[in-house]
Protein backbone atom coordinates (compact mmCIF):
# COMPACT_ATOMS: atom_id res chain seq x y z
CA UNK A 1 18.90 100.16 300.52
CA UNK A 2 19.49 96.59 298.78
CA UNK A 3 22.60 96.22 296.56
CA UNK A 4 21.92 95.46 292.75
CA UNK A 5 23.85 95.13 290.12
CA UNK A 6 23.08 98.29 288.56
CA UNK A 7 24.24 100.32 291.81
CA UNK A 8 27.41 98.26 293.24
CA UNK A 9 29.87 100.83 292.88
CA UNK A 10 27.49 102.83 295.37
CA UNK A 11 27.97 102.68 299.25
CA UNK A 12 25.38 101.33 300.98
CA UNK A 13 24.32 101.59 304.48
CA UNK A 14 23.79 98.13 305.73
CA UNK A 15 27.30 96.89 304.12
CA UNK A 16 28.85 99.31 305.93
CA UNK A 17 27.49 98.45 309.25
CA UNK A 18 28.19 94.80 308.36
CA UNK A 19 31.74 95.21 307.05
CA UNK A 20 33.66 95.70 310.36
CA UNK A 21 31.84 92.57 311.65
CA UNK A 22 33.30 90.64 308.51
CA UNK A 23 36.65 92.44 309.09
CA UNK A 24 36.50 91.27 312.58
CA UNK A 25 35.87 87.53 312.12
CA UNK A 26 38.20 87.25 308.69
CA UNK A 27 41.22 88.53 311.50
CA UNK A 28 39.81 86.35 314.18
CA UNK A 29 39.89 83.63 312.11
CA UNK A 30 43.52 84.03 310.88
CA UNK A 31 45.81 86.39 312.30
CA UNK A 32 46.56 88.96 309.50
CA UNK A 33 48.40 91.42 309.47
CA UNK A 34 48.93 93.90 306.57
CA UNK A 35 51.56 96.18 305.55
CA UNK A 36 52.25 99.06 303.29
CA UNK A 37 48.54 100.11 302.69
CA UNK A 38 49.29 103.25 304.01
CA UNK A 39 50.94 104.22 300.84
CA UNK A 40 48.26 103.10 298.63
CA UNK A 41 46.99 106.20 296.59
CA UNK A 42 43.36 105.67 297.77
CA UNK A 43 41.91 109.11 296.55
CA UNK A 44 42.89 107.62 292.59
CA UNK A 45 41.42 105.26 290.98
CA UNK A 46 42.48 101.54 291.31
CA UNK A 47 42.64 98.07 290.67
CA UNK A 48 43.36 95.60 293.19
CA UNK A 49 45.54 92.96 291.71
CA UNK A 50 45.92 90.00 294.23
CA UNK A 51 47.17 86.39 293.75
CA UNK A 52 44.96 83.49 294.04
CA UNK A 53 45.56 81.20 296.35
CA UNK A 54 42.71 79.96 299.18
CA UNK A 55 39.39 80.89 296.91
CA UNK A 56 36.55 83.38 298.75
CA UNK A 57 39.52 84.13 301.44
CA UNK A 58 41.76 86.12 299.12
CA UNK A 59 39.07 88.46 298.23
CA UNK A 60 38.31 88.74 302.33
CA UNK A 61 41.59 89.31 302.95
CA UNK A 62 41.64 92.53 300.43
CA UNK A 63 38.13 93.82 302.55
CA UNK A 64 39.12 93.19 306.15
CA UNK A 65 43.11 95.04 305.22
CA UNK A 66 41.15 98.41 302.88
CA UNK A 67 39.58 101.21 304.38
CA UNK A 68 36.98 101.29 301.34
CA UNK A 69 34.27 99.08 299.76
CA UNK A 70 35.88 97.21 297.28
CA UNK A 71 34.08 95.71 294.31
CA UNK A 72 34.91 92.02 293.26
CA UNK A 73 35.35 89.96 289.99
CA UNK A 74 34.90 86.36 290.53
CA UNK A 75 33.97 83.51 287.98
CA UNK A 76 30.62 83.45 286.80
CA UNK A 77 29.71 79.79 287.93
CA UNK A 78 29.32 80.40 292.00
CA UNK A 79 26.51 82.94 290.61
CA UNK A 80 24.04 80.41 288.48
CA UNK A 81 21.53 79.88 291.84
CA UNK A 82 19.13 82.92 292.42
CA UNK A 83 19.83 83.41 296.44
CA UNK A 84 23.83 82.65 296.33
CA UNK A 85 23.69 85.88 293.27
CA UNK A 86 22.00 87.76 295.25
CA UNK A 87 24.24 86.99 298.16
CA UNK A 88 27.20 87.97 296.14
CA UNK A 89 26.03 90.83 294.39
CA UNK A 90 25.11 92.41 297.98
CA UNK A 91 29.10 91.09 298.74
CA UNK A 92 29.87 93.71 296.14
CA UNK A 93 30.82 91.23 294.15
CA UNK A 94 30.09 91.00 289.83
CA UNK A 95 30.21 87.63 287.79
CA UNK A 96 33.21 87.64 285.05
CA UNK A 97 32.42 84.75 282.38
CA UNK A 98 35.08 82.04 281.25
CA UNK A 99 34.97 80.28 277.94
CA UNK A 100 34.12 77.15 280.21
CA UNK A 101 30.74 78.81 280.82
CA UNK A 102 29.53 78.38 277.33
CA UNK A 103 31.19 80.64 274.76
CA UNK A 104 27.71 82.22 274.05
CA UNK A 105 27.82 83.75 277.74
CA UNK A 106 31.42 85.41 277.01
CA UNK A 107 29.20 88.08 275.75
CA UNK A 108 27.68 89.20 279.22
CA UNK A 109 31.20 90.42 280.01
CA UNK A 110 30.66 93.53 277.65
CA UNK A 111 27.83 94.14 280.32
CA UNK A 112 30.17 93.48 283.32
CA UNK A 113 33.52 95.74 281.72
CA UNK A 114 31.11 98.32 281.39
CA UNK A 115 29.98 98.70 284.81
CA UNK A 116 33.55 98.26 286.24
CA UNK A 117 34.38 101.68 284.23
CA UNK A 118 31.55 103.12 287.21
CA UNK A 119 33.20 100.84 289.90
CA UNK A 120 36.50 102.73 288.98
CA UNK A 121 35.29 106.17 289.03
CA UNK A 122 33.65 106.01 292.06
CA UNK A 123 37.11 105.21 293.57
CA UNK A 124 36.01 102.40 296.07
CA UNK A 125 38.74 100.13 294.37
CA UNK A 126 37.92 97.17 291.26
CA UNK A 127 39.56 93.96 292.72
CA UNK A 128 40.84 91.24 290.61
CA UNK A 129 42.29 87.96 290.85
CA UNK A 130 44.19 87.72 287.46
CA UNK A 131 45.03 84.19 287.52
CA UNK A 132 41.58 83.30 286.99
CA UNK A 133 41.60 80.51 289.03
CA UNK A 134 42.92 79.37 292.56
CA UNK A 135 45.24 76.79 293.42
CA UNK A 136 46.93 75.14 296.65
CA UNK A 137 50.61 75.83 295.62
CA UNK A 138 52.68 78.89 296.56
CA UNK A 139 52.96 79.75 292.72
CA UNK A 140 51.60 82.86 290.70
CA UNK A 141 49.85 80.98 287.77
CA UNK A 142 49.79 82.83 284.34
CA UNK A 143 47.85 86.14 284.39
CA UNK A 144 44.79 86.26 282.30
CA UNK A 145 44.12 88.96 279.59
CA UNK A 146 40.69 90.45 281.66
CA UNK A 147 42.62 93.16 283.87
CA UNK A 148 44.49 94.52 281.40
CA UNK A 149 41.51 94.60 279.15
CA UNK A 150 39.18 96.18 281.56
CA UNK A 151 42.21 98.47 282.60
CA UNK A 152 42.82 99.80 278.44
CA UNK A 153 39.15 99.87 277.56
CA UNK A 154 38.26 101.72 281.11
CA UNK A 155 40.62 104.73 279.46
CA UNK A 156 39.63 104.79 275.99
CA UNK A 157 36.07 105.29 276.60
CA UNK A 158 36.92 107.76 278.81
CA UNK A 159 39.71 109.45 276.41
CA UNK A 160 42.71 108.03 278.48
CA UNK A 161 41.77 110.77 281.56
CA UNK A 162 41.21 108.20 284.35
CA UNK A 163 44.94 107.82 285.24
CA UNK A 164 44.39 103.95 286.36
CA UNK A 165 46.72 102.64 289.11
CA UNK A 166 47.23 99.09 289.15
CA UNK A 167 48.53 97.92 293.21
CA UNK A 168 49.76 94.64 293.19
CA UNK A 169 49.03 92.72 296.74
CA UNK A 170 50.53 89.68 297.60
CA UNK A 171 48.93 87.00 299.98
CA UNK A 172 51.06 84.72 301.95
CA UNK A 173 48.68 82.02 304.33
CA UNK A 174 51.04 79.90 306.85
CA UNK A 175 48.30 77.57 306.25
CA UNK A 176 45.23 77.55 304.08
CA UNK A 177 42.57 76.03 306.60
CA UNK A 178 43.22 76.02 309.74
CA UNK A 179 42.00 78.79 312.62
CA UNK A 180 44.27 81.17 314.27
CA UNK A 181 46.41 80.52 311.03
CA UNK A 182 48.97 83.12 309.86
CA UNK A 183 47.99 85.54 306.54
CA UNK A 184 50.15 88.64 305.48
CA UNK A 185 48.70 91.02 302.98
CA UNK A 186 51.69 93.15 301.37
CA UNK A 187 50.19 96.54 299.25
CA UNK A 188 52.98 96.78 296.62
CA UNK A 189 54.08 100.51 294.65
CA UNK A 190 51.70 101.45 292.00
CA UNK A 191 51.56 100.08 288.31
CA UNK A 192 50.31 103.81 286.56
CA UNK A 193 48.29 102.10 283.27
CA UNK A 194 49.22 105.32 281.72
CA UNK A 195 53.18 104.13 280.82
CA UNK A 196 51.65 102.04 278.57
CA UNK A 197 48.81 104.55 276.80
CA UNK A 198 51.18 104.73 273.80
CA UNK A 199 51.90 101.28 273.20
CA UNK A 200 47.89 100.53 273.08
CA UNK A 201 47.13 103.44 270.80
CA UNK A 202 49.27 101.81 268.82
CA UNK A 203 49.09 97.97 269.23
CA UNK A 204 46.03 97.29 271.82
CA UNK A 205 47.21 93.13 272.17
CA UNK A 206 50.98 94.26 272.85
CA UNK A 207 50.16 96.99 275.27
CA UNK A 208 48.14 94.22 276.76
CA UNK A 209 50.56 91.76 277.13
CA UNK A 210 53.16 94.50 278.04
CA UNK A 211 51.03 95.43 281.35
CA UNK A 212 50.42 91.61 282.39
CA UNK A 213 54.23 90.99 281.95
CA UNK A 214 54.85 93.76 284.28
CA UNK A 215 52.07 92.86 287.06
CA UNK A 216 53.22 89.03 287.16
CA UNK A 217 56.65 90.69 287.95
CA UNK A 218 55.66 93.06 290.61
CA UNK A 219 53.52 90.30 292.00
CA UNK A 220 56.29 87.83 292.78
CA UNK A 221 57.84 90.54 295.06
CA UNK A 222 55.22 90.62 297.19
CA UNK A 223 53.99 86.71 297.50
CA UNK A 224 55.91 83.62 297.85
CA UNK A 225 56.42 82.27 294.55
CA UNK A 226 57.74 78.77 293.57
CA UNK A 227 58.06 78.11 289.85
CA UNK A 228 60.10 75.30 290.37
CA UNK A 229 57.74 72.05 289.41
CA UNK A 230 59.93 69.30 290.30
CA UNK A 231 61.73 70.79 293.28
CA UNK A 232 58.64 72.53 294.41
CA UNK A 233 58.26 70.25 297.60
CA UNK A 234 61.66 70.47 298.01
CA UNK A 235 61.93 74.26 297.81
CA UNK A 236 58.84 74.72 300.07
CA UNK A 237 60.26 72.28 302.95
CA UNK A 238 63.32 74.43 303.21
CA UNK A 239 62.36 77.48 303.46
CA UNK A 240 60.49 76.63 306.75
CA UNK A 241 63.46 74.76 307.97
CA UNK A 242 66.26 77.56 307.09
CA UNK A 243 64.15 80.56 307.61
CA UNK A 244 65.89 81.13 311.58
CA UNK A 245 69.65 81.36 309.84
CA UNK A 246 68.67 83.07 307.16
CA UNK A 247 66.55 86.02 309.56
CA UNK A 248 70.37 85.69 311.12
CA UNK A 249 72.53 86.04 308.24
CA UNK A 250 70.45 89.06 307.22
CA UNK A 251 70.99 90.87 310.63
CA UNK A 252 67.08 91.27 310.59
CA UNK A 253 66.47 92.01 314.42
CA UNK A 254 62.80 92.11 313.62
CA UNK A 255 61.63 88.60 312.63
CA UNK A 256 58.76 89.70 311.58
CA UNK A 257 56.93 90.30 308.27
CA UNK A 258 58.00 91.44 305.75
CA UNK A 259 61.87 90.44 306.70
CA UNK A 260 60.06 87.23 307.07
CA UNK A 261 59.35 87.05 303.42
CA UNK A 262 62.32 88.65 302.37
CA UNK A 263 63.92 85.99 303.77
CA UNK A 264 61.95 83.17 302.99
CA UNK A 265 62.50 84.84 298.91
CA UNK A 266 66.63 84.93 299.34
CA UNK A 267 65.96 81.06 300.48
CA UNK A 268 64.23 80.33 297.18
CA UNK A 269 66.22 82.21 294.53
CA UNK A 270 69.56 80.61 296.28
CA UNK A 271 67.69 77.23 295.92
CA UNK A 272 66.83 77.67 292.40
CA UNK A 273 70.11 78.76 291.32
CA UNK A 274 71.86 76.21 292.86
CA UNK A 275 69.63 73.78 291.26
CA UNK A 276 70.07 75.10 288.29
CA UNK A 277 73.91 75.00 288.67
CA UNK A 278 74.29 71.60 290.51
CA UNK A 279 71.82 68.91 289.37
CA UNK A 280 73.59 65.86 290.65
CA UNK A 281 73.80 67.48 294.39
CA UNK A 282 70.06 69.02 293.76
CA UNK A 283 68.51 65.18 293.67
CA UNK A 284 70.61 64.80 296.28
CA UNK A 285 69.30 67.42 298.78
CA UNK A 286 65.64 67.17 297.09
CA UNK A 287 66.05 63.23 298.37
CA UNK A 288 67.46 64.22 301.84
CA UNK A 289 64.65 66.66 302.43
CA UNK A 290 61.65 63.97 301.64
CA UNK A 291 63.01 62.16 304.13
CA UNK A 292 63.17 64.39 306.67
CA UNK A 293 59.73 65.67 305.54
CA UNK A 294 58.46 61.81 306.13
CA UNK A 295 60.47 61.02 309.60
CA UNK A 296 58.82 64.37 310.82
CA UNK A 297 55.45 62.76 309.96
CA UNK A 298 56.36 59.74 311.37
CA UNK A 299 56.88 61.41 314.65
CA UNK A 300 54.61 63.90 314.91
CA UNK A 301 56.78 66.73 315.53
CA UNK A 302 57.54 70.11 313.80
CA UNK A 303 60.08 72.20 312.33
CA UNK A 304 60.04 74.65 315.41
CA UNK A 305 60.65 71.27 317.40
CA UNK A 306 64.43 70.82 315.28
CA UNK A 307 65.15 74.48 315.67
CA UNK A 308 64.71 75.28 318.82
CA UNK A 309 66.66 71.72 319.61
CA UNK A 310 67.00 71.70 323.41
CA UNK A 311 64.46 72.12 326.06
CA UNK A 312 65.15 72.35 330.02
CA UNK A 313 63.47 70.03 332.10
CA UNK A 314 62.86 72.58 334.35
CA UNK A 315 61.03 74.82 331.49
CA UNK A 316 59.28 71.75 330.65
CA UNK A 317 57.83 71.17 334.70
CA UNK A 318 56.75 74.68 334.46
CA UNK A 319 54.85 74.94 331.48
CA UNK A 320 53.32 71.41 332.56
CA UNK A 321 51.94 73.53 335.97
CA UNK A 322 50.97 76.33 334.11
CA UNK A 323 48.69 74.15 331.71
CA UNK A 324 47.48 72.52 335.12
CA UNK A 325 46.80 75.70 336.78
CA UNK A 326 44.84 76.98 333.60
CA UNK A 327 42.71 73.50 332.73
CA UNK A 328 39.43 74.24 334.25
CA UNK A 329 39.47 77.60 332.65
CA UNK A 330 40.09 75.22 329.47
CA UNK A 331 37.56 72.80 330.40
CA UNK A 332 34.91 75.35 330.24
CA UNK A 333 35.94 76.87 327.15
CA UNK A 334 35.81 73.84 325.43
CA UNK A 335 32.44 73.31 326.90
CA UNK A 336 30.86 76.09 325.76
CA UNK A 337 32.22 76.75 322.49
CA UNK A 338 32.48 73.16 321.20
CA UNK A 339 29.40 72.96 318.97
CA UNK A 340 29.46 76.47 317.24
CA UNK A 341 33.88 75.39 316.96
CA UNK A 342 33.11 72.09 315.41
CA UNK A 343 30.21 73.02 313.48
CA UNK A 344 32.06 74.49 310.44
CA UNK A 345 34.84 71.30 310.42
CA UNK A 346 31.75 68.99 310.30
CA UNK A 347 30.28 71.00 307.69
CA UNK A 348 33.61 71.09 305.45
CA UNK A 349 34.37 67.36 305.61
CA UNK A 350 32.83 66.17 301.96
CA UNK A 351 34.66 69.07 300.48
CA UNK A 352 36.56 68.48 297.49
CA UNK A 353 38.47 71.48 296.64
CA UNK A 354 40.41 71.81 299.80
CA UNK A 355 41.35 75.84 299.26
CA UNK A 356 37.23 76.33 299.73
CA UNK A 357 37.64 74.71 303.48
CA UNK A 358 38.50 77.59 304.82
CA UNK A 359 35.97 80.44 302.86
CA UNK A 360 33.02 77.91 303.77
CA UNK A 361 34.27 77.68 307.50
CA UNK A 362 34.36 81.38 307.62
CA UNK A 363 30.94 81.62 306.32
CA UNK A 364 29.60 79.52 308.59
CA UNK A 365 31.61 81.08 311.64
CA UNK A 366 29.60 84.25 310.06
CA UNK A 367 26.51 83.23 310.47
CA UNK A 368 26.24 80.42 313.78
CA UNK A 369 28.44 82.58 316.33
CA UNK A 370 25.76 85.51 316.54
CA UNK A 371 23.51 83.33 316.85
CA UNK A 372 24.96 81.01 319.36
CA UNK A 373 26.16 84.29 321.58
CA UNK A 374 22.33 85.73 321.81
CA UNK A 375 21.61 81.94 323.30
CA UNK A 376 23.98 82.24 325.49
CA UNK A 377 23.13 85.59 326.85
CA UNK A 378 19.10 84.46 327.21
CA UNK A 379 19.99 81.49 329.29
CA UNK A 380 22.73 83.24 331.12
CA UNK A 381 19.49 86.56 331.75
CA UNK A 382 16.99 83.29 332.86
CA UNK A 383 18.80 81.13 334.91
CA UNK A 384 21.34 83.44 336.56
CA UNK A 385 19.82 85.97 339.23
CA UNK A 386 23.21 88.12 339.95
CA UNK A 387 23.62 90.78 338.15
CA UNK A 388 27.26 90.95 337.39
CA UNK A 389 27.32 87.49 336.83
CA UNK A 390 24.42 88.44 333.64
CA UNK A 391 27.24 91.12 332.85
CA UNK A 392 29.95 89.10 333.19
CA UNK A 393 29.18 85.81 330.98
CA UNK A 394 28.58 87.71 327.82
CA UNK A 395 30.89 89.70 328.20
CA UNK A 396 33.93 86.73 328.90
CA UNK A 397 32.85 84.28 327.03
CA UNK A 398 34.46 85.11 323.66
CA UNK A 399 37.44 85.74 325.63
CA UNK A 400 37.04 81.73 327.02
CA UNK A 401 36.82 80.35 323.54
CA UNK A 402 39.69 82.01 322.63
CA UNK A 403 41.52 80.89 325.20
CA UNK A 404 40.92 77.47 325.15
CA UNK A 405 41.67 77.08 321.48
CA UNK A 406 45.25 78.50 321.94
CA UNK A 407 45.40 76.42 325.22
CA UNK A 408 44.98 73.13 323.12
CA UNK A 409 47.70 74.46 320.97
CA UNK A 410 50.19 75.25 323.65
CA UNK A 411 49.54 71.98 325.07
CA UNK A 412 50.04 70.26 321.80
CA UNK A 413 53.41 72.10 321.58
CA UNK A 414 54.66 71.44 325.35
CA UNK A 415 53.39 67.97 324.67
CA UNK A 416 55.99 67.77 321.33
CA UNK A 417 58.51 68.84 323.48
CA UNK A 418 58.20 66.24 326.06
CA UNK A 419 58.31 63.53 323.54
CA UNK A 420 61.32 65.28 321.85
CA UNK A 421 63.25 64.99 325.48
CA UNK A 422 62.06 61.26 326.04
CA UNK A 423 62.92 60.15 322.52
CA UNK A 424 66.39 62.15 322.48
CA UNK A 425 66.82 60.55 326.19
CA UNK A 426 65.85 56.99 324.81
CA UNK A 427 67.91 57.45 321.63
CA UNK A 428 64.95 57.23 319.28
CA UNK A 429 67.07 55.86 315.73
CA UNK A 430 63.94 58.32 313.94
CA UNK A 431 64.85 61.23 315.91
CA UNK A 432 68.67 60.36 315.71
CA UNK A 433 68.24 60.29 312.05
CA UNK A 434 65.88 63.21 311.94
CA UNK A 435 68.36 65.48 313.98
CA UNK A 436 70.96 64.64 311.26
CA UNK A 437 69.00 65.22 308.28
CA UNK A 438 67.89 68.63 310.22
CA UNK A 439 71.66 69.73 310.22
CA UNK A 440 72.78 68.33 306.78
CA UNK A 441 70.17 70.64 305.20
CA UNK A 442 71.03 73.41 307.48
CA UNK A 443 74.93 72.91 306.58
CA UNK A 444 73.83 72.45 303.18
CA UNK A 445 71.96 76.01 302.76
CA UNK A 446 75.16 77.68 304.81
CA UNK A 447 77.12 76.82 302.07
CA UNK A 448 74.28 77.70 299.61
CA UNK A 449 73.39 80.97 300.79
């Protein structure tokens, strides 16, 4: 049965079947991992409240971390060609109109509130993006008015009976674009709309406002949030770069999420007080830590690289032999999966809005890898006469790609820390330089924190 407009709050067969496959290559594609959802009242009705950060992604990450169908809001314009709204609308996803659409078309929104008041009784889960629109910085933009709207007017038509729950989720990406990339999706406590039923009755707009005050707070507790504009570089440098002592100071013997972003929060608030408190020392630092950021450029290394700070020869002749031993395997892998790997960078390239990169790589990963895999399992059922060889390529394959991408990685790192040891052996004046910047800022946030 199709999807339409009329029935999206409806399960339907073939997104079911198809969901687990989109589940499975959102996690392929970056390693998430989610945590409190078991306490999400999912027998009640909800909104999903997320921040937005990395455009179609956010909304993926929701769907491959629920046990549920979800229904979407997203702006209006990605809907104006007949096969990408029908594409969207089978997504479970329903257009929400801006006043940069025309304000004539603000009026199709009275449509779209009132079918989110079936999406919410059929308890499959409304999810919104309340800043409206995405951006590249880890900051939580001003909420818009539309969730609290569709939250009040979803209980007054329906005498205030629905008992709404509002679950904030945070998104943290260790990096927007790339594959294999880090994403943590943090289910905060409840928001019950009904703590604020009085307040509407009374004064709808301040009830409003009320219940978007509260939900940009609860947000910030479970995202990395910035809201420093001048320091922001600054602030985002160091929390990378102190996040080892600070896991220490804490005594957190998991590492970890969410002591990982616990952590990486303590760095921030100790940041922005002391920059509120010592301006003269806060250029200071801020100067300190663009240069580091630029010297690490300049020589290609890493904050891991500073942190971890020695490295054995020994260690180094090992993982050199290992990497050896392994290359063929690598070789192949790289073969094989080169086209359908480089396919989706090619396609991204003229992109403008970097935060799509990644939701148009996915896309594309979604549609050329099933089709690439059947290809491979016809040739390998023609050409190949044994059997468990026919058994055996299909099956492997997958498991070749995989490894060769995380091969090239670990030989990018073992490669960084051979030209760590040469330059600290040759007395780089970069890496000399670097090294001390690395343990000013370090000292620096001791005393800080």
């Amino acid at each position: 049965m199709a999807i339409s407009r009329e029935t999206i709050e409806k399960k339907n067969i073939a997104y079911t079947i198809l969901k687990p496959y989109v589940e499975g290559v959102t996690k392929l594609f970056f390693r998430t991992t989610s945590y409190n959802y078991k306490n999400v009242p999912t027998d009640e009705i909800l909104i999903y409240a997320i921040n937005h950060q990395n455009a179609l992604m956010d909304a993926l990450a929701v769907l491959a971390t629920s046990n549920t169908q979800p229904v979407f809001l997203a702006r209006a314009d990605i809907f104006k060609k007949k096969t990408v709204a029908k594409i969207l609308t089978f997504l479970k996803i329903l257009p929400i109109y801006r006043i940069r659409d025309g304000k004539e078309s603000l009026r199709n929104n009275n449509a779209v509130f009132q079918k989110t008041v079936d999406v919410l009784k059929n308890k499959n889960g409304l999810v919104i993006l309340p800043e409206g629109t995405h951006g590249g910085l880890r900051t939580l933009k001003t909420l818009k008015k539309g969730i609290s709207r569709i939250a009040f007017e979803a209980e007054e038509s329906n005498d205030f009976k629905l008992n709404i729950k509002i679950i904030p989720v945070g998104l943290d990406w260790s990096n927007y674009q790339n594959f294999r990339s880090k994403l943590f999706v943090y289910y905060g406590e409840a928001i019950n709309v009904s703590e604020y039923y009085e307040e509407y009755k009374n004064n709808p707009p301040r009830a409003m406002n009320m219940l978007r005050e509260r939900l940009a707070v609860e947000l910030k507790k479970y995202m990395i949030h910035i809201e420093n504009d001048e320091y922001y570089d600054m602030v985002n440098h160091i929390r990378y770069i102190f996040l080892p002592q600070m896991i220490s100071k804490l005594n957190f013997k998991d590492k970890k999420q969410p002591n990982q972003l616990y952590c990486e929060q303590k760095i921030i608030k100790n940041l922005n007080d002391f920059v509120h408190e010592n301006p003269e020392e806060a250029k200071k630092l801020n100067e300190t830590t663009l240069r580091y950021s630029e010297l690490l450029k300049k020589l290609h290394l890493r904050n891991w690289v500073l942190q971890k700070g020695k490295f054995n020869i020994l260690s180094l002749i090992g993982q050199i032999l290992i990497l050896f031993l392994f290359f063929p395997i690598y070789i192949l892998g790289g073969i094989v999966y080169y086209l359908p790997y480089k396919t989706p960078v090619w396609a991204t390239k003229k992109i403008q809005d970097p935060q799509f990169v990644s939701s148009v790589k996915v896309v594309i990963a979604l549609l050329i890898f099933p089709v690439y895999y059947i290809i491979i399992t016809v040739l390998s059922t023609f050409f190949i006469e044994s059997f468990w060889c026919k058994l055996a390529i299909p099956t492997l394959l997958p498991f070749v790609g995989l490894f060769a991408f995380h091969y090239y990685i670990e030989a990018k790192k073992t490669f960084a820390r051979i030209r760590f040891k040469l330059k600290t052996f040759f007395k780089n004046k970069d890496l000399i330089e670097l090294i001390d910047l690395y343990k000013f800022i370090v000292q620096k946030m001791e005393n800080i924190t």
